[in-house]
C-alpha atoms as a PDB file:
ATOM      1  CA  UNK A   1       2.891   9.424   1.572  1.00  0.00           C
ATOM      2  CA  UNK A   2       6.633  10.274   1.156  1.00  0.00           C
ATOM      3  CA  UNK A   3       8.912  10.397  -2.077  1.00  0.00           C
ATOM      4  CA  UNK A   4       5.831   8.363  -3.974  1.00  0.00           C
ATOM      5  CA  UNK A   5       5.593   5.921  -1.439  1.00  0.00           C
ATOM      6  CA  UNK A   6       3.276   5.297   1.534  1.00  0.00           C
ATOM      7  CA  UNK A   7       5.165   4.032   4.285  1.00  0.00           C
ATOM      8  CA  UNK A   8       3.694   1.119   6.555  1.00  0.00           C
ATOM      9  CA  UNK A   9       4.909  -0.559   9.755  1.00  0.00           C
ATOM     10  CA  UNK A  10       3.350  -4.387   9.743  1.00  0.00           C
ATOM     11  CA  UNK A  11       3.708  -6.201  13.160  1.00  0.00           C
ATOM     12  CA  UNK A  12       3.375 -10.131  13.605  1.00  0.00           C
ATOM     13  CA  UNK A  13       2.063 -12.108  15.915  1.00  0.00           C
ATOM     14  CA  UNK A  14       4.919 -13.058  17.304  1.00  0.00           C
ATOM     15  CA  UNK A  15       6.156  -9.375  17.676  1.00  0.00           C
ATOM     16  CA  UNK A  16       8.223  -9.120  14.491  1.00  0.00           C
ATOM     17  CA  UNK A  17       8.143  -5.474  13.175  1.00  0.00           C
ATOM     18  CA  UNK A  18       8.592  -4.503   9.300  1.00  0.00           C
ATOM     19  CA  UNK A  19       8.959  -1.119   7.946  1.00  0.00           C
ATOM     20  CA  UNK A  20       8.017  -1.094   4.473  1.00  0.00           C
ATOM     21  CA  UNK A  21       7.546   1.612   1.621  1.00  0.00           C
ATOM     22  CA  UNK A  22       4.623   0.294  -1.394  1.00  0.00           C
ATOM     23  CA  UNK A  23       5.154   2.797  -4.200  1.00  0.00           C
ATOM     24  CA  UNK A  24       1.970   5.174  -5.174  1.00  0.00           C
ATOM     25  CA  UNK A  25       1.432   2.764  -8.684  1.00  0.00           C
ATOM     26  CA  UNK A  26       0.850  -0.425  -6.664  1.00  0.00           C
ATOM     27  CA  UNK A  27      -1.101   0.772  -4.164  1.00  0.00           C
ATOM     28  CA  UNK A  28      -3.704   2.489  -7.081  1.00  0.00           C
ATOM     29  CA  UNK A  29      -3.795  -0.885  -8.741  1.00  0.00           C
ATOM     30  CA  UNK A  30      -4.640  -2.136  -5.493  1.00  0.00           C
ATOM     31  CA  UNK A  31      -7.205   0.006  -5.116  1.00  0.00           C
ATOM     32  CA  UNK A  32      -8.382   0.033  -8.391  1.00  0.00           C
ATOM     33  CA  UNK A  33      -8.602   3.169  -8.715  1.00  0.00           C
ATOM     34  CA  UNK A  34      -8.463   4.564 -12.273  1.00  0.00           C
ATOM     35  CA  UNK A  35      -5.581   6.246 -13.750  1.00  0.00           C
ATOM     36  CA  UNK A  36      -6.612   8.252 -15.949  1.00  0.00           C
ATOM     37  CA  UNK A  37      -9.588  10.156 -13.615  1.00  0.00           C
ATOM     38  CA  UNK A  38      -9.180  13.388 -12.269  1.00  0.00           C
ATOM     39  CA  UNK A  39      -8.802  11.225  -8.442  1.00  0.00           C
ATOM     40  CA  UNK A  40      -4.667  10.806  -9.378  1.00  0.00           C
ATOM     41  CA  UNK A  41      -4.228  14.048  -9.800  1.00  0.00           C
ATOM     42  CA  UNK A  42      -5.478  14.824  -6.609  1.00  0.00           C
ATOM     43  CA  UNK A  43      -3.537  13.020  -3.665  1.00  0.00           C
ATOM     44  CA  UNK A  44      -5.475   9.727  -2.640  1.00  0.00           C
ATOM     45  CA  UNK A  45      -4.148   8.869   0.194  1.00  0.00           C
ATOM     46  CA  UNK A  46      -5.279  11.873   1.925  1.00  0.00           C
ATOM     47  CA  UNK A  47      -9.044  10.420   1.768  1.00  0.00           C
ATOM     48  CA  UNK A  48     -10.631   8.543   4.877  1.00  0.00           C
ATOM     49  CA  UNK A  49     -12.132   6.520   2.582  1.00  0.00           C
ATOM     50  CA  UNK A  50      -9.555   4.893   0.564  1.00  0.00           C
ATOM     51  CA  UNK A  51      -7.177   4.956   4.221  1.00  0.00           C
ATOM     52  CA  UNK A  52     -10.120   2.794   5.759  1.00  0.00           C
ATOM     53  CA  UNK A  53     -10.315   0.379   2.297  1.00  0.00           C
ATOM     54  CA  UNK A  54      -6.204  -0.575   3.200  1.00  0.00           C
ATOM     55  CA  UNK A  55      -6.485  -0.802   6.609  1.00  0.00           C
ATOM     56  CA  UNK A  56      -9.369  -3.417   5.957  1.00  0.00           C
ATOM     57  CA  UNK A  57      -7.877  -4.809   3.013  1.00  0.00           C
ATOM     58  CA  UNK A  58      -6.063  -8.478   3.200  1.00  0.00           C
ATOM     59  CA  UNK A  59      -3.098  -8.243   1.165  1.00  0.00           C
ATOM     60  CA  UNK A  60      -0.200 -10.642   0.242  1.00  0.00           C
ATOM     61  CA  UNK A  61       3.219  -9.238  -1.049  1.00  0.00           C
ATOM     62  CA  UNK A  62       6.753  -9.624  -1.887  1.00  0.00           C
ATOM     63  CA  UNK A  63       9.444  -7.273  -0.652  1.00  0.00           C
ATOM     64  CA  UNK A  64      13.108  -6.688  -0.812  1.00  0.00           C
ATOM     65  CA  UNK A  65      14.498  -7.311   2.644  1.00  0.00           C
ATOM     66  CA  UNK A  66      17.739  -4.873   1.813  1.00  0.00           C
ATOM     67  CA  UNK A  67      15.086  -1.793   0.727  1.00  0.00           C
ATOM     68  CA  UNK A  68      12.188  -2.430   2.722  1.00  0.00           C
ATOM     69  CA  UNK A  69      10.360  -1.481  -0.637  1.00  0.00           C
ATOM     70  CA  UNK A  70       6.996  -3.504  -1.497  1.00  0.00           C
ATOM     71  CA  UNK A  71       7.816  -4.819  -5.341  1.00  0.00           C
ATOM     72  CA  UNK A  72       4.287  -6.640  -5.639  1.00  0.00           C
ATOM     73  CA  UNK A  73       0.908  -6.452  -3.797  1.00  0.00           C
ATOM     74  CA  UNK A  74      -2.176  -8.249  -4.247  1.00  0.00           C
ATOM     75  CA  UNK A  75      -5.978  -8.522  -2.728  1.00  0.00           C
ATOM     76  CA  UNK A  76      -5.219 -11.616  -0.492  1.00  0.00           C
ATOM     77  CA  UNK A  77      -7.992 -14.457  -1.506  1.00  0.00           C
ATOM     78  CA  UNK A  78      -8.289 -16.932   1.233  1.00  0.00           C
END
């Protein structure tokens, strides 16, 4: 985490690299984590737990190419 944002590097398969920032907010909707428990206060991100739940997590989203900031995120539902 960094300025409110966790910072991500997403590689394709055909070797494409993206550097992207998802703000704290969407990434605790994501999680569902709830707001208004004690678990914000603290910093989330820091866990094994919820690190291991995104890295496992399929996820579609929508970005701004000029930022590199993640403006939407949702559980990806084949």
């Amino acid at each position: 985490m960094n300025d409110g944002n966790l910072k991500i590097t997403i590689s394709t398969l055909n070797n494409q690299e993206y550097n992207l920032k998802i703000p704290k907010p969407l990434l605790i909707n994501l999680l569902n984590v709830d707001k208004t428990s004690s678990i914000e206060n603290t910093d989330i991100f820091y866990y094994e737990s919820t690190l291991n739940n995104l890295l496992s997590t399929d996820v579609q989203f929508t970005y701004s190419e000029i930022t590199g900031l993640i403006t939407d995120i949702a559980t990806y539902i084949q």
